[in-house]
PDB file of N, CA and C in Angstrom:
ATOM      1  N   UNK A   1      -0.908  -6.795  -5.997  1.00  0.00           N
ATOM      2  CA  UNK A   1      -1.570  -6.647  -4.690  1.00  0.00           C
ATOM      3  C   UNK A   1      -0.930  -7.584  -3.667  1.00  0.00           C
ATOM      4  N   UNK A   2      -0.822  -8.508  -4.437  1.00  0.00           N
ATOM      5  CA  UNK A   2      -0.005  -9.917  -3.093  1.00  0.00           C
ATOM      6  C   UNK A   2       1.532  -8.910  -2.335  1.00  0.00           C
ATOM      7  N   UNK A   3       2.132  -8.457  -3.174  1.00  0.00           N
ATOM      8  CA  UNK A   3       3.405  -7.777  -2.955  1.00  0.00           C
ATOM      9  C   UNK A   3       3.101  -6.317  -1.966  1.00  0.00           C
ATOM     10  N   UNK A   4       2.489  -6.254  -1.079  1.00  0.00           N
ATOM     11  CA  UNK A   4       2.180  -4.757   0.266  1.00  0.00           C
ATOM     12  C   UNK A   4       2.737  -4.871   1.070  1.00  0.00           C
ATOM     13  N   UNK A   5       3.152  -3.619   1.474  1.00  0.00           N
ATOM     14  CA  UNK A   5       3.853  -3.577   2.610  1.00  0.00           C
ATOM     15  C   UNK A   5       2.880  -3.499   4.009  1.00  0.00           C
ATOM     16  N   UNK A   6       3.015  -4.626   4.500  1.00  0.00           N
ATOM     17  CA  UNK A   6       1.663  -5.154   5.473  1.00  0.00           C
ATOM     18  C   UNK A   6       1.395  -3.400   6.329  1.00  0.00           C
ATOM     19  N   UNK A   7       2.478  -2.598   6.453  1.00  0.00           N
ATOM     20  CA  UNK A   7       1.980  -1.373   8.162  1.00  0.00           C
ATOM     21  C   UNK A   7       1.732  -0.481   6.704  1.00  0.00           C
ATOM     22  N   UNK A   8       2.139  -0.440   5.500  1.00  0.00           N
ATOM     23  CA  UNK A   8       1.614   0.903   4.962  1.00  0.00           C
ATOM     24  C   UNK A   8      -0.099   0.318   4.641  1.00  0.00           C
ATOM     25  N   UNK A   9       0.138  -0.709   4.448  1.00  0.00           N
ATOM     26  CA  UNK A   9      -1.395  -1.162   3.637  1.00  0.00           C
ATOM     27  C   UNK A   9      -2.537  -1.315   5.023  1.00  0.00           C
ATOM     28  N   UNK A  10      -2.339  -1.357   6.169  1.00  0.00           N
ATOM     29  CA  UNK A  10      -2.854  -1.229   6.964  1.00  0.00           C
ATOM     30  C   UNK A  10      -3.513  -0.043   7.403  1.00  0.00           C
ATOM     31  N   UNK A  11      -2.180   0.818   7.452  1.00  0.00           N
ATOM     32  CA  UNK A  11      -2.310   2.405   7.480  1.00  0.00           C
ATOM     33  C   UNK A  11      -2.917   3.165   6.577  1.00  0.00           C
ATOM     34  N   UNK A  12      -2.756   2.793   5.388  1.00  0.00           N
ATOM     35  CA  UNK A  12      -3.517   3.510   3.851  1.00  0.00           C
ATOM     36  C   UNK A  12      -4.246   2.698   3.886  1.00  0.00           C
ATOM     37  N   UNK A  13      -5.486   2.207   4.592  1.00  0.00           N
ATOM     38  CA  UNK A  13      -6.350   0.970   3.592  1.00  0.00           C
ATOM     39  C   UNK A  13      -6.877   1.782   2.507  1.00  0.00           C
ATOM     40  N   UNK A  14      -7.449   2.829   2.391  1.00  0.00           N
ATOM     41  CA  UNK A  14      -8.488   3.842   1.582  1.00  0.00           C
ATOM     42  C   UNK A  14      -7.667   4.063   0.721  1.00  0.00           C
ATOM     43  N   UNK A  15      -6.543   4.860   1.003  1.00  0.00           N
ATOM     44  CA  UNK A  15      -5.572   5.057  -0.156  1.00  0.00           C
ATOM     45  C   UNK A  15      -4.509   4.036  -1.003  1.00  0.00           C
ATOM     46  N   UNK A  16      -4.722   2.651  -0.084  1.00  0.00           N
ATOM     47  CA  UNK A  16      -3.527   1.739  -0.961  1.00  0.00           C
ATOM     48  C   UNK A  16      -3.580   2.025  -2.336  1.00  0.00           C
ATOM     49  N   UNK A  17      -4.290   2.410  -3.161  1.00  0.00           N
ATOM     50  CA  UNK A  17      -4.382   2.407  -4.296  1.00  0.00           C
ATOM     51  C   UNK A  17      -2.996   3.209  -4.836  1.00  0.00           C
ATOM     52  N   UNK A  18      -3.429   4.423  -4.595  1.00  0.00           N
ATOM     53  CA  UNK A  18      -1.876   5.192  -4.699  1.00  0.00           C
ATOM     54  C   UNK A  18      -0.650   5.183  -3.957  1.00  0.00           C
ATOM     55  N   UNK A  19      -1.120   5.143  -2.628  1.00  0.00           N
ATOM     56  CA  UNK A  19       0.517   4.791  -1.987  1.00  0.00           C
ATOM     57  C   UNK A  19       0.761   3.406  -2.365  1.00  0.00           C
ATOM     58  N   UNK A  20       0.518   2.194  -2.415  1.00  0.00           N
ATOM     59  CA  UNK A  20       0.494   1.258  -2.841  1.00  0.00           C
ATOM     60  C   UNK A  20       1.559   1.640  -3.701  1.00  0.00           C
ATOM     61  N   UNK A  21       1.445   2.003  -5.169  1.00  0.00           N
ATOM     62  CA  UNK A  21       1.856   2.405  -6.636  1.00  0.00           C
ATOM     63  C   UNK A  21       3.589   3.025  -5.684  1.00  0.00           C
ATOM     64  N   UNK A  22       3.541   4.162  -5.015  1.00  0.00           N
ATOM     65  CA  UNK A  22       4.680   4.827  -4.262  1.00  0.00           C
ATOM     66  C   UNK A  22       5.466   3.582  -3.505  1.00  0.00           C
ATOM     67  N   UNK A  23       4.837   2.974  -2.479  1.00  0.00           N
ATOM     68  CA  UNK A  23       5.534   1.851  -1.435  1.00  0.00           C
ATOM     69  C   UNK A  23       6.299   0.902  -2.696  1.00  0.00           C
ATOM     70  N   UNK A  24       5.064   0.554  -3.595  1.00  0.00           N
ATOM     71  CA  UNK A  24       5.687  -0.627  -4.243  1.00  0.00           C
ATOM     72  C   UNK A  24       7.339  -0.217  -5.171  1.00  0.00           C
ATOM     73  N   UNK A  25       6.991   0.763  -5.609  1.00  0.00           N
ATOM     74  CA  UNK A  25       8.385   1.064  -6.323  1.00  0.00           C
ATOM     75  C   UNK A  25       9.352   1.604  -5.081  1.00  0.00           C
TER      76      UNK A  25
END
């Protein structure tokens, strides 16, 4: 979780879960 990409995790708050998983790799 420390490791987000601050504008996607902003943009996905609801979904970070999965884009999160996508951004991070």
């Amino acid at each position: 979780m420390a490791h987000k990409k601050g504008a996607s995790s902003t943009r996905n708050g609801r979904d970070s879960n999965a884009q999160r998983l996508g951004v991070k790799r």
